[in-house]
N, C-alpha and C. Protein backbone atom coordinates (compact mmCIF):
# COMPACT_ATOMS: atom_id res chain seq x y z
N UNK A 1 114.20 54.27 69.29
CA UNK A 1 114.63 54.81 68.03
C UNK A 1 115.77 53.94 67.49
N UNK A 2 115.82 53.86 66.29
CA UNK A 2 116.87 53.07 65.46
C UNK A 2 117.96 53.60 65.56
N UNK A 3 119.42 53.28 65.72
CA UNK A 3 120.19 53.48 65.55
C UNK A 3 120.52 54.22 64.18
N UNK A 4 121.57 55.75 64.35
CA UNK A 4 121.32 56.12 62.98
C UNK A 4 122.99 55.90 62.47
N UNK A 5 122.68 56.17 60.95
CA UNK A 5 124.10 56.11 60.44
C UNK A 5 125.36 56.93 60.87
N UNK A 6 126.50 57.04 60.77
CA UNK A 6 127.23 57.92 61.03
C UNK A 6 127.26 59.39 60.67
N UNK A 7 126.77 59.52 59.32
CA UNK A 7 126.14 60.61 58.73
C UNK A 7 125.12 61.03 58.92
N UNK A 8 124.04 60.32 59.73
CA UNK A 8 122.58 60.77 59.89
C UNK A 8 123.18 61.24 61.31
N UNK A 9 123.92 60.72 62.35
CA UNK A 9 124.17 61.20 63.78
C UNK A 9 125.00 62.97 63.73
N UNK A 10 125.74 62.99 62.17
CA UNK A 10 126.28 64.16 62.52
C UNK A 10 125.64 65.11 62.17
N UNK A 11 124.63 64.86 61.12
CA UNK A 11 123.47 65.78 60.60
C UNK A 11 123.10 66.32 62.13
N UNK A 12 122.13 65.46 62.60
CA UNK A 12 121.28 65.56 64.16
C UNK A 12 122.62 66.59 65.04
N UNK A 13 123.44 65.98 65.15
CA UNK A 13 124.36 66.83 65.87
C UNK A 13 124.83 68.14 65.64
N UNK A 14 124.86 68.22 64.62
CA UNK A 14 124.85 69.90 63.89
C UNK A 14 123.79 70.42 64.45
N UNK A 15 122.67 70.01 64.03
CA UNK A 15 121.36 70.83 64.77
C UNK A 15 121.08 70.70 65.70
N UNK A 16 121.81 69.73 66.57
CA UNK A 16 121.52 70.16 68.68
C UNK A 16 122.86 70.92 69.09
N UNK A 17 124.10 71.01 68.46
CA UNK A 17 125.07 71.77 69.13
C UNK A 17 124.87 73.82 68.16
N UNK A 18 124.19 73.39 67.31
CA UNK A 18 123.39 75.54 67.23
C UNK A 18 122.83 75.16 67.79
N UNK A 19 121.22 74.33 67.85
CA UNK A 19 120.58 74.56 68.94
C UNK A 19 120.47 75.27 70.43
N UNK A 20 121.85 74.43 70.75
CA UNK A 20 122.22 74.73 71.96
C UNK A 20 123.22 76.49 72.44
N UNK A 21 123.38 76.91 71.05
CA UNK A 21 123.86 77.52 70.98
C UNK A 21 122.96 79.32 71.01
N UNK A 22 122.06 78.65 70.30
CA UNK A 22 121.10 79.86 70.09
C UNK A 22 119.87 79.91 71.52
N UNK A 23 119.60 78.54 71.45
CA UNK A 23 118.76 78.37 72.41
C UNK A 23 117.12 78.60 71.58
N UNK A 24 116.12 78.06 72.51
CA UNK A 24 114.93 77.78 71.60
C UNK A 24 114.00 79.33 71.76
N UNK A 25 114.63 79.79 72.63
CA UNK A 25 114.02 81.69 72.42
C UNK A 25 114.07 82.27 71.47
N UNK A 26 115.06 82.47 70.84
CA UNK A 26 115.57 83.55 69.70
C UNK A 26 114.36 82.71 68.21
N UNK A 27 113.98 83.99 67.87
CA UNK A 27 112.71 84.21 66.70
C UNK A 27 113.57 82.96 65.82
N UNK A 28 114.86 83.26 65.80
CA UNK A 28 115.24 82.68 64.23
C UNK A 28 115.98 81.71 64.52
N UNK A 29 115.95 80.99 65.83
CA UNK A 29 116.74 79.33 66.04
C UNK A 29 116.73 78.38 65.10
N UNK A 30 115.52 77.95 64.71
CA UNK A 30 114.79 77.55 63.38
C UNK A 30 116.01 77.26 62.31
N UNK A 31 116.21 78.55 61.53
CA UNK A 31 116.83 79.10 60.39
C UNK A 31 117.74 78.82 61.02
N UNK A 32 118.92 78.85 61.89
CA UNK A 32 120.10 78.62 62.04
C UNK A 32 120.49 77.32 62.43
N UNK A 33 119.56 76.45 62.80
CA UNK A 33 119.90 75.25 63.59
C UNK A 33 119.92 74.18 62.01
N UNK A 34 119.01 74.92 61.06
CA UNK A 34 118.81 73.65 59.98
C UNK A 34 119.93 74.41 58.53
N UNK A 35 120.47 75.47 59.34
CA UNK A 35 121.36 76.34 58.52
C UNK A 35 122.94 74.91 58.73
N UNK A 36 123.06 74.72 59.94
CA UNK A 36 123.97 74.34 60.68
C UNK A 36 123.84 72.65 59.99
N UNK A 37 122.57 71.83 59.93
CA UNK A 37 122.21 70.79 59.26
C UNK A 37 122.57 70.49 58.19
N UNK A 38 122.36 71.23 57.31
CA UNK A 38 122.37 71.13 55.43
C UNK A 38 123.91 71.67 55.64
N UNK A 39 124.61 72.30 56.29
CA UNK A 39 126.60 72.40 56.19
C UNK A 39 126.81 70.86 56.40
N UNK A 40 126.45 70.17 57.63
CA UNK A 40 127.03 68.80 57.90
C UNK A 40 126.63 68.04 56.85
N UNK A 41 125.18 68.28 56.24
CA UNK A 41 125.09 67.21 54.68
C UNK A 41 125.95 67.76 53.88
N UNK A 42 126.23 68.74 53.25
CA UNK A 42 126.62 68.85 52.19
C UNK A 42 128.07 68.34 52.62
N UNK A 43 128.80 68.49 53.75
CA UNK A 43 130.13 68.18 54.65
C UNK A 43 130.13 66.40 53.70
N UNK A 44 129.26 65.87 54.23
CA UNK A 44 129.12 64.35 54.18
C UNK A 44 129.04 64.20 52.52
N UNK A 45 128.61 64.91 51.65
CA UNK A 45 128.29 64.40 50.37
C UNK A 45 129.97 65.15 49.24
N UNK A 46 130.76 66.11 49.84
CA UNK A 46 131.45 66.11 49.49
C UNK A 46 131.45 67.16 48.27
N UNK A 47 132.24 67.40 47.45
CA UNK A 47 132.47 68.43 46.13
C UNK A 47 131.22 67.94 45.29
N UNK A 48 129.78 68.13 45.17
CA UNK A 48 129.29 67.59 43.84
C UNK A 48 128.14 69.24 43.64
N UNK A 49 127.37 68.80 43.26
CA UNK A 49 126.13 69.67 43.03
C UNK A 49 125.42 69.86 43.73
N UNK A 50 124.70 68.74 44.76
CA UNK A 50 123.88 68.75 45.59
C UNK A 50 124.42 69.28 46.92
N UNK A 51 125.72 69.12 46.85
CA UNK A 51 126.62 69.81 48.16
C UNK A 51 126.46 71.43 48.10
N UNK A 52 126.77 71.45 46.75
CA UNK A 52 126.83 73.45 46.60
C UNK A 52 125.05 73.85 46.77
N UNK A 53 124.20 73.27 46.24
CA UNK A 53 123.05 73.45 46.35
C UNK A 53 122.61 73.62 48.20
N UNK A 54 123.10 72.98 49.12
CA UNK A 54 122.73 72.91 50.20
C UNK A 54 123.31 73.90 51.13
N UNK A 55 124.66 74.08 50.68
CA UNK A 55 125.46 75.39 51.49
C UNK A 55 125.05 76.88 50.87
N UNK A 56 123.92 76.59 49.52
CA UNK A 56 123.23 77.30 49.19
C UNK A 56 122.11 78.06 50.10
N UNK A 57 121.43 76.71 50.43
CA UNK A 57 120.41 77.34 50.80
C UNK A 57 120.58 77.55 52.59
N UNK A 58 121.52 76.77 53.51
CA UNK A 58 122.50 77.14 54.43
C UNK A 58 122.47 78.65 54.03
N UNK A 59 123.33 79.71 53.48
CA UNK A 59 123.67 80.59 53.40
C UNK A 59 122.54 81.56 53.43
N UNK A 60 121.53 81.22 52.33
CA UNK A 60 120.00 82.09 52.24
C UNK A 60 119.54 81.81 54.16
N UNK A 61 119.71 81.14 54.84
CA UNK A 61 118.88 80.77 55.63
C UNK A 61 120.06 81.65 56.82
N UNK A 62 121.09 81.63 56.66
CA UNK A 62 121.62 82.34 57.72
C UNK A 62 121.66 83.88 57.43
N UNK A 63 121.55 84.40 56.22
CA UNK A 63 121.32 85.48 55.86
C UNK A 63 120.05 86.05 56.47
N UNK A 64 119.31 85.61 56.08
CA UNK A 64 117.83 85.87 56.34
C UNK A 64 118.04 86.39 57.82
N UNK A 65 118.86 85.47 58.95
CA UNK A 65 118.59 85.46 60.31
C UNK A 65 119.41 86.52 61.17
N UNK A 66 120.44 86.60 59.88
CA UNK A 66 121.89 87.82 60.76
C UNK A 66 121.85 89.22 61.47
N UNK A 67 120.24 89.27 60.40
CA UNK A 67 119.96 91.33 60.32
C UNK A 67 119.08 91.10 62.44
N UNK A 68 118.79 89.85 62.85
CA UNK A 68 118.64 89.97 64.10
C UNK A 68 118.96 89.28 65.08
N UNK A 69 120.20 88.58 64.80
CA UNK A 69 120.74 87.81 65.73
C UNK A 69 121.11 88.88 66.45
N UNK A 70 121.70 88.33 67.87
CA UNK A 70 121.74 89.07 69.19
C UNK A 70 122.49 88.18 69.91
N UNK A 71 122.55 86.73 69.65
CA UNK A 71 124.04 86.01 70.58
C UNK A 71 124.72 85.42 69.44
N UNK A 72 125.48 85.16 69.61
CA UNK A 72 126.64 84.46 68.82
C UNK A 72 126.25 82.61 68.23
């Protein structure tokens, strides 16, 4: 695999440290691991539109998952 950018490594890293967090059992790992993804992009892109758009859909996606989370 190619070496990734500094911003592409922290993306990936957002989604293996929930990963690791939720673990690949829970129904809604999914939704929280790429919840955890689109925070580190929008992190990386800073105050614009496409940032609020992503902690957007971050938020819909952790919402969705809260009514049955069960670990932290």
């Amino acid at each position: 695999m190619a070496e990734l950018s500094p911003a592409a490594q922290a993306i990936v890293a957002a989604f293996n440290e929930r990963h690791e967090l939720r673990g690949p059992f829970d129904d809604d790992w999914v939704e929280q691991c790429l919840a955890a993804a689109l925070r580190a992009a929008a992190a990386h892109l800073g105050s614009c539109n496409a940032s609020t758009e992503l902690r957007a859909i971050a938020a819909e996606l952790e919402q969705t998952t809260n009514t049955t989370e069960t670990t932290p």
